[in-house]
Structures are given as structure tokens and as C-alpha cells.
C-alpha atoms as a PDB file:
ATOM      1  CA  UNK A   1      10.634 -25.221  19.640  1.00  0.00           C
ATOM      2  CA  UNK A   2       9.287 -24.815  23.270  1.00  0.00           C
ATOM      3  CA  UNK A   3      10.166 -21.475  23.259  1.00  0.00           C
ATOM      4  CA  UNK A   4       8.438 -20.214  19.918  1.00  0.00           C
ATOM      5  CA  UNK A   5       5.384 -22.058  21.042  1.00  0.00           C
ATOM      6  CA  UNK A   6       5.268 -19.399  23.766  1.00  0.00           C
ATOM      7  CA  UNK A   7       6.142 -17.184  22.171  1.00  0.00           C
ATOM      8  CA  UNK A   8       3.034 -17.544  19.383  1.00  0.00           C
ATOM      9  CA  UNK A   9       1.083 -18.069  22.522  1.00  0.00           C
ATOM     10  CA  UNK A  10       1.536 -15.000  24.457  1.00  0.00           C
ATOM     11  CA  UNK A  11       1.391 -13.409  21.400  1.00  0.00           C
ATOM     12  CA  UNK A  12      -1.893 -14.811  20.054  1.00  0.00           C
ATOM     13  CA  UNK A  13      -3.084 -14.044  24.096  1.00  0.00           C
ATOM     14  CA  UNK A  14      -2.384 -10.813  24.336  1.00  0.00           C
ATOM     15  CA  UNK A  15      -3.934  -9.843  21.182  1.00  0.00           C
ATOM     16  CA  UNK A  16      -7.711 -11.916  22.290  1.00  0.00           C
ATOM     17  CA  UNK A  17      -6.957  -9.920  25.692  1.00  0.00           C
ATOM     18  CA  UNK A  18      -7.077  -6.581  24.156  1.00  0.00           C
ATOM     19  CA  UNK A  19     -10.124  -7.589  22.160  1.00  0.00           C
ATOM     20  CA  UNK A  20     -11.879  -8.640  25.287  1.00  0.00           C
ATOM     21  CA  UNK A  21     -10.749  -5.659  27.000  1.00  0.00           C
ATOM     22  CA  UNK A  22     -12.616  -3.906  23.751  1.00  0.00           C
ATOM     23  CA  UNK A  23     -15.411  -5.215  24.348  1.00  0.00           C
ATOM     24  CA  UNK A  24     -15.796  -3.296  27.446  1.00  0.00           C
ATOM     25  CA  UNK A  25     -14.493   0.317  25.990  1.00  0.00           C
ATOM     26  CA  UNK A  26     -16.952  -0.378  23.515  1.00  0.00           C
ATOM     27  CA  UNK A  27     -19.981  -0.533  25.572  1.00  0.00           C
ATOM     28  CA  UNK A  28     -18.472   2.480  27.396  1.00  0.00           C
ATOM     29  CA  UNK A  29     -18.821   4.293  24.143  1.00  0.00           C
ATOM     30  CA  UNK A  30     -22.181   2.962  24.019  1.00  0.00           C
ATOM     31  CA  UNK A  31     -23.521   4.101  26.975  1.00  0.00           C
ATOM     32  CA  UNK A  32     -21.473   7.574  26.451  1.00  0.00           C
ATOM     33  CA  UNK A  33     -23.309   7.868  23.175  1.00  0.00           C
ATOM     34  CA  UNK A  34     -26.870   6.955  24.520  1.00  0.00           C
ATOM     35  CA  UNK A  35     -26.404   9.493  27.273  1.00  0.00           C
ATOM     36  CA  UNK A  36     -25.854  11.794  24.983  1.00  0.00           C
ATOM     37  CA  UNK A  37     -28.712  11.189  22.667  1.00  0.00           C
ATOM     38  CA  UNK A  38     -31.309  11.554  25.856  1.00  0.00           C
ATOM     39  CA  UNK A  39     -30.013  14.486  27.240  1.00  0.00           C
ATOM     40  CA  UNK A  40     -29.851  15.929  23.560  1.00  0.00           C
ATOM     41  CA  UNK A  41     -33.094  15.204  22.280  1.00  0.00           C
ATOM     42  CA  UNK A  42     -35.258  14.189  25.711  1.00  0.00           C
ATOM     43  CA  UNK A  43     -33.972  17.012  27.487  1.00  0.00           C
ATOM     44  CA  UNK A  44     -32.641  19.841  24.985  1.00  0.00           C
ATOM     45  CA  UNK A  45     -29.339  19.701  27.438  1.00  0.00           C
ATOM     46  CA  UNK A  46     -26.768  18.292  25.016  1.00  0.00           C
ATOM     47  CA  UNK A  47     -23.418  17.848  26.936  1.00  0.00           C
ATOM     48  CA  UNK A  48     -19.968  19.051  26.035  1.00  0.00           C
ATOM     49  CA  UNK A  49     -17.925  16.121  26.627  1.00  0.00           C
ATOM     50  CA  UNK A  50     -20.436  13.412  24.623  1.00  0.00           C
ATOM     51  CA  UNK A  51     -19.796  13.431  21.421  1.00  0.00           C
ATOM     52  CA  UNK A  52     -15.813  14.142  22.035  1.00  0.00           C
ATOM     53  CA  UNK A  53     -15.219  11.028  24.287  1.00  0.00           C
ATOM     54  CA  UNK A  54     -17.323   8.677  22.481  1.00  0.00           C
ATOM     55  CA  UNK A  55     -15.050   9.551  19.333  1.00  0.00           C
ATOM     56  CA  UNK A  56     -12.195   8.920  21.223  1.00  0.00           C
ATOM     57  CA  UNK A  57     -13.550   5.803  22.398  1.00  0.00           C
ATOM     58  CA  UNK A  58     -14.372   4.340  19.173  1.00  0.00           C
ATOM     59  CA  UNK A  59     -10.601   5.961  18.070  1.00  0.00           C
ATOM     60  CA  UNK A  60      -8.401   3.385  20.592  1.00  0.00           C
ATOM     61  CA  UNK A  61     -11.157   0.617  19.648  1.00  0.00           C
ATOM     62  CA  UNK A  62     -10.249   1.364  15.876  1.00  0.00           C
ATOM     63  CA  UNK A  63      -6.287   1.635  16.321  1.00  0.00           C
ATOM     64  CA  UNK A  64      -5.984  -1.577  19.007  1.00  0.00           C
ATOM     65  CA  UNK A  65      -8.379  -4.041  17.363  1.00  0.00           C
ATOM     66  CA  UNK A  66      -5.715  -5.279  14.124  1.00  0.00           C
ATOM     67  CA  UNK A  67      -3.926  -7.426  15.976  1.00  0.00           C
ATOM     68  CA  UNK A  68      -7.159  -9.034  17.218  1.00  0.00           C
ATOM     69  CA  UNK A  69      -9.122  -9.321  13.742  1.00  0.00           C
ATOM     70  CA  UNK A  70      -5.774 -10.390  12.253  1.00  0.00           C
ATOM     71  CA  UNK A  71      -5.399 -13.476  14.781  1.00  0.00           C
ATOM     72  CA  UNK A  72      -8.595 -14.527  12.925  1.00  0.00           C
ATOM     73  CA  UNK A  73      -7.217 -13.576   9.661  1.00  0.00           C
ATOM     74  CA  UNK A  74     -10.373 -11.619   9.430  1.00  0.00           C
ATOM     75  CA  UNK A  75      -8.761  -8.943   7.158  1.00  0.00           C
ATOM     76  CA  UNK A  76      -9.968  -8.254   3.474  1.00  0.00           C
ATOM     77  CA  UNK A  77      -7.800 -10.076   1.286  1.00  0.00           C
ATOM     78  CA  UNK A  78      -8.426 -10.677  -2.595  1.00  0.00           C
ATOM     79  CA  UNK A  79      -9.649 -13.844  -2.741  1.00  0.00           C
ATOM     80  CA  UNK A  80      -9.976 -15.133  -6.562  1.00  0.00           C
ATOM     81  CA  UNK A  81      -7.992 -18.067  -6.644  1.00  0.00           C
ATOM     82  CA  UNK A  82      -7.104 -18.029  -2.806  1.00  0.00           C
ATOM     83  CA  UNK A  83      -9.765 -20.200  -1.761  1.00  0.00           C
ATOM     84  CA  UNK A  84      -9.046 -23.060  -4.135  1.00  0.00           C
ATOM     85  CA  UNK A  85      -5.247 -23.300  -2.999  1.00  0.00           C
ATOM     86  CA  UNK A  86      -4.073 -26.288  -1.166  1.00  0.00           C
ATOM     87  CA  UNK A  87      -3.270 -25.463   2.295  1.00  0.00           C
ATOM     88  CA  UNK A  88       0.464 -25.985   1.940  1.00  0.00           C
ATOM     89  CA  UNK A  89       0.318 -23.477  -1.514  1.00  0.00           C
ATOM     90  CA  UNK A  90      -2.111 -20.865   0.551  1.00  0.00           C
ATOM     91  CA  UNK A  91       0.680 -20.521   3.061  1.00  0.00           C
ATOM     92  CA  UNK A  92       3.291 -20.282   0.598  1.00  0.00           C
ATOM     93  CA  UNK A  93       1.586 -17.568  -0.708  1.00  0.00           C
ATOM     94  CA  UNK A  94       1.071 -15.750   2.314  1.00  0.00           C
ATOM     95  CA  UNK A  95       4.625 -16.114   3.549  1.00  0.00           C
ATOM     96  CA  UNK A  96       5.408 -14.323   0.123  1.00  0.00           C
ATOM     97  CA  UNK A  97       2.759 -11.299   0.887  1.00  0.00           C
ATOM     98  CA  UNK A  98       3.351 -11.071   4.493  1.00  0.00           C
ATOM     99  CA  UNK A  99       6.950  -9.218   3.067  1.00  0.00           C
ATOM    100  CA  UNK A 100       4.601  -6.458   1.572  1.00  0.00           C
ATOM    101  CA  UNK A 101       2.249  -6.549   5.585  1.00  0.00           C
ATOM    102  CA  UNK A 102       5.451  -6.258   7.148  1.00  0.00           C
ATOM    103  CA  UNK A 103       6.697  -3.186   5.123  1.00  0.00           C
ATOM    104  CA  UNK A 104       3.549  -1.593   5.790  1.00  0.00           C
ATOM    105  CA  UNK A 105       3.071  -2.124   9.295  1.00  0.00           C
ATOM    106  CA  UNK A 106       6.516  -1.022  10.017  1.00  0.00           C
ATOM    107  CA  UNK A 107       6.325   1.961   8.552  1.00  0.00           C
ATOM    108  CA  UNK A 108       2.794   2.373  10.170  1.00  0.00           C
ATOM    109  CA  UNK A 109       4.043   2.255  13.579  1.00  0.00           C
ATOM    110  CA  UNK A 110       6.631   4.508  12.920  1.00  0.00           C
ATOM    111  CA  UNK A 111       4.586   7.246  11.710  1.00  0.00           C
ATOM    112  CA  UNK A 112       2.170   6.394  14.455  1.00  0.00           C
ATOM    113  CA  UNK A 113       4.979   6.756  17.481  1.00  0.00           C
ATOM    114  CA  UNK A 114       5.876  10.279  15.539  1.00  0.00           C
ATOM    115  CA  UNK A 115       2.493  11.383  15.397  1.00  0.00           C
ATOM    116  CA  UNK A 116       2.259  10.065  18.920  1.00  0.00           C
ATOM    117  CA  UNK A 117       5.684  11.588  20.105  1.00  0.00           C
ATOM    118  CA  UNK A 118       4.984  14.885  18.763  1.00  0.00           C
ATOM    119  CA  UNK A 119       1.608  15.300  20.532  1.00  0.00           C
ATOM    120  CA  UNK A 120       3.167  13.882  23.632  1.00  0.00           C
ATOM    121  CA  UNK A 121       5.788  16.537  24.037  1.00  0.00           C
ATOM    122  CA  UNK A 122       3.888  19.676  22.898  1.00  0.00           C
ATOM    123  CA  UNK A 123       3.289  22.157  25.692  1.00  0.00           C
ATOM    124  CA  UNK A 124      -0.683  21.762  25.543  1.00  0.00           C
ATOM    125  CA  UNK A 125      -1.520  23.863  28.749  1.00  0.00           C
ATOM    126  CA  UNK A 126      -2.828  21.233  30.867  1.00  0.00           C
ATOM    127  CA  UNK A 127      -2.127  21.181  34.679  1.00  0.00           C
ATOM    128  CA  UNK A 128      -2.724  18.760  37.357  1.00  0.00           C
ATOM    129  CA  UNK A 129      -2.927  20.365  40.925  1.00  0.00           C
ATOM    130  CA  UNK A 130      -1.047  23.222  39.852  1.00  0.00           C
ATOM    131  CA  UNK A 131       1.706  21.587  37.891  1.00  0.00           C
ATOM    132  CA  UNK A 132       2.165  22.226  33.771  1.00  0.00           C
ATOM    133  CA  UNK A 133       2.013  18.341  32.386  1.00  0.00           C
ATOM    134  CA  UNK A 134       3.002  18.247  28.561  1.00  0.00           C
ATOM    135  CA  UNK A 135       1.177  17.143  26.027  1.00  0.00           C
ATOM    136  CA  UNK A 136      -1.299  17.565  23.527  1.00  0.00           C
ATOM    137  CA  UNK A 137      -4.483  18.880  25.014  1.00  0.00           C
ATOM    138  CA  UNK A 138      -8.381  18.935  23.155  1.00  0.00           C
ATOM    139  CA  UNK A 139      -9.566  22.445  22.183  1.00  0.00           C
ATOM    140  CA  UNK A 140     -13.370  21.888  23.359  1.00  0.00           C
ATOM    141  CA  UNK A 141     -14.338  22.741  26.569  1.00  0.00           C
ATOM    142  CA  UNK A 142     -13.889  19.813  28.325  1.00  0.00           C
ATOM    143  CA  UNK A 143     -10.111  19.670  27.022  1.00  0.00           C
ATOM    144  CA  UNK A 144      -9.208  15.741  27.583  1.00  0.00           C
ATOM    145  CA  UNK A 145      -5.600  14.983  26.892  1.00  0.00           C
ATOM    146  CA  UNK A 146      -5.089  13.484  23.679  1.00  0.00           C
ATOM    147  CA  UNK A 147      -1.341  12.173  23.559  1.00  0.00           C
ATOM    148  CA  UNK A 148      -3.157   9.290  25.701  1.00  0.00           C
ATOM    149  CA  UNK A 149      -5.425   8.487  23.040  1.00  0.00           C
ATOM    150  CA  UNK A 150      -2.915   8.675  19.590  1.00  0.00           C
ATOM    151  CA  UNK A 151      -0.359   6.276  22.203  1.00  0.00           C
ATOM    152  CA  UNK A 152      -3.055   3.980  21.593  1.00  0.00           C
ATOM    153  CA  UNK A 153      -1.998   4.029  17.188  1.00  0.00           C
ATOM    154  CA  UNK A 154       1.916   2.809  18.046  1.00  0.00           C
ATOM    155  CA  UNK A 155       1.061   0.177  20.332  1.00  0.00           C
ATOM    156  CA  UNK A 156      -1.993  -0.849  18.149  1.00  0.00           C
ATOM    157  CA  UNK A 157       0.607  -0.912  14.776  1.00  0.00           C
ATOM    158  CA  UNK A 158       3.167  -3.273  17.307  1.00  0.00           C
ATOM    159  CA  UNK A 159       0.182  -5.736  18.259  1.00  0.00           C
ATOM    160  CA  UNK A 160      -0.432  -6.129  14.818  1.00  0.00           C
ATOM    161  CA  UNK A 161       3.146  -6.224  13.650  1.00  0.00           C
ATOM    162  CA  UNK A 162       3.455  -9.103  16.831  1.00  0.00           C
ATOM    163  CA  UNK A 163       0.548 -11.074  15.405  1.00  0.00           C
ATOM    164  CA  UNK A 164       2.132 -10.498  11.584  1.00  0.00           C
ATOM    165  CA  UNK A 165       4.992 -12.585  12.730  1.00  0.00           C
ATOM    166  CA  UNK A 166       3.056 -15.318  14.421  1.00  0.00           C
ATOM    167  CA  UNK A 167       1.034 -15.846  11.398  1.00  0.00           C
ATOM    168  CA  UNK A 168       4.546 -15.753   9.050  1.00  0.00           C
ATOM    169  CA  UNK A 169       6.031 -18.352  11.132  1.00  0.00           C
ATOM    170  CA  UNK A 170       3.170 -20.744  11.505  1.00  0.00           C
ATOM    171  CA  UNK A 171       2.349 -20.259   7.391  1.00  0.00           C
ATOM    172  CA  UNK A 172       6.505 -20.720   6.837  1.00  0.00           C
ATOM    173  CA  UNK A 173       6.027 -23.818   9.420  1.00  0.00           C
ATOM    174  CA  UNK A 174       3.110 -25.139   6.958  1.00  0.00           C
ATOM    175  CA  UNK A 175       4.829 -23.904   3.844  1.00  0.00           C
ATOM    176  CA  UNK A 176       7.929 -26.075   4.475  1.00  0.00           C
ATOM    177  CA  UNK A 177       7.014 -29.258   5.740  1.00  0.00           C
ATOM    178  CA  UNK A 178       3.419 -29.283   4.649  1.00  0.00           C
ATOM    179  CA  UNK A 179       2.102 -29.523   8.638  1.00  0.00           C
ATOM    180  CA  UNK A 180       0.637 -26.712  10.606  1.00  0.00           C
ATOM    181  CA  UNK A 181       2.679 -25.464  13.778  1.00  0.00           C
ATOM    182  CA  UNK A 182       0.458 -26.723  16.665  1.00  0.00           C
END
């Protein structure tokens, strides 16, 4: 039992680190976007790299944060008769619909490391002091790699799947003897 205490722990820290660590990439994007806004309309000078990075910002923000929101449980869920449920029937209940979370999340992060593999080995053109690197490359201007942005989808679908399981095991823990997993 030691062991799957840590387990849920590292877990459950890992997925409050990355939302801390979001908190930061967000107010990057901020500040990205507000540049871009006074050099657009202060100064008529609109940049070329603006608009691209603060999507790709608010991309790995999007694709990293379900792990995070579902820690708090703070996903929608259909909540008719939820709410009245003893505890013991709620996680019952969610033990039986986490079979239909895990299905999807598996099959999320495989189509996400596909997407991600395929734009990681595609010959995009990019160099680095003179040497071809592969990989998907933007088509703007500015030309930012984006293989290191859609790695970002995979690892957000197995932070998710990683909190799934914590939240099935504490809600089977709860489901079977009626006390929650401290």
C-alpha cells in the first residue's frame, strides 16, 4: 500500500507541476500577444512571429493542462442525478465510466504520438549551423519547428491517462470498502 500511495502521489505532483509550469507559458503568451497588439496598432509594425508563437503557446497550454484540470475533476460531466449520489455510489459509478475515459484516452495518445511521429520524422528543411535536422518545420517566415510543439499532444494524452488511473483506483478504493484512499 506504501507503494501505490507514491505512486498516486507523484502522479497527482507531476500533474499540479505542469500546471504551475503553465502558468508561466501562459503569461509568456500574454506578453507575446500584447507585444503584438502595440506594435500592430501603436506602431503600424505588426511582427511576423506574434501571432504564430502565441498560438503555439496557447496550443501546449491546451494539450498539457488535462491531467491538471482532471486532478480537480474539473471536467464537464452530466450531472443530473450525480450530485445526489452517496459518495460510495458516486465512485461506483465513476469506476464504471472511467472504462469508457480510458478507451478514449488511449486511443487519444495514440493518434497523438502518430500525428507527433509523423511530423517528427518529415524532412522539413530546417538546419542548425549547417546541419539538416528533421522534422516538421512552420511555413511563415519565421519557420519555428513544430514536431516540438504536437510532442506536447502525446505526453499531454499520458498525463491525463496517469491521472485517469489515480482517480480509478482511489474511486475503486471508495467503491469497495466505502473509505476514501488517503
Amino acid at each position: 500500500m506504501g507503494r501505490l500511495k507514491k505512486y498516486l502521489t507523484a502522479v497527482d505532483k507531476v500533474n499540479l507541476f505542469t500546471g504551475h509550469i503553465m502558468v508561466f507559458v501562459l503569461l509568456l503568451a500574454v506578453a507575446v500577444i500584447s507585444f503584438e497588439v502595440i506594435m500592430r496598432y501603436l506602431f503600424n509594425r505588426p511582427t511576423n512571429w506574434g501571432h504564430e508563437s502565441m498560438t503555439l503557446l496557447f496550443a501546449i497550454m491546451y494539450v498539457t493542462l488535462g491531467g491538471y484540470c482532471h486532478y480537480y475533476r474539473g471536467h464537464v460531466r452530466v450531472d443530473i442525478f450525480y450530485s445526489y449520489l452517496p459518495s460510495r455510489l458516486k465512485a461506483a459509478l465513476d469506476v464504471f465510466t472511467s472504462l469508457f475515459f480510458f478507451l478514449y484516452t488511449l486511443a487519444l495518445t495514440y493518434y497523438c504520438w502518430k500525428f507527433y511521429w509523423s511530423s517528427q520524422t518529415m524532412m522539413g528543411g530546417g538546419t542548425v549551423l549547417g546541419i539538416t535536422v528533421p522534422g516538421e518545420m512552420s511555413f511563415t517566415d519565421w519557420g519555428p519547428p513544430l514536431y516540438c510543439v504536437k510532442f506536447m499532444m502525446p505526453l499531454g494524452g499520458i498525463l491525463l491517462l496517469l491521472q485517469g488511473i489515480n482517480w480509478f483506483i482511489r474511486d475503486l478504493h471508495l467503491a469497495v470498502t466505502g473509505r476514501e484512499l488517503q
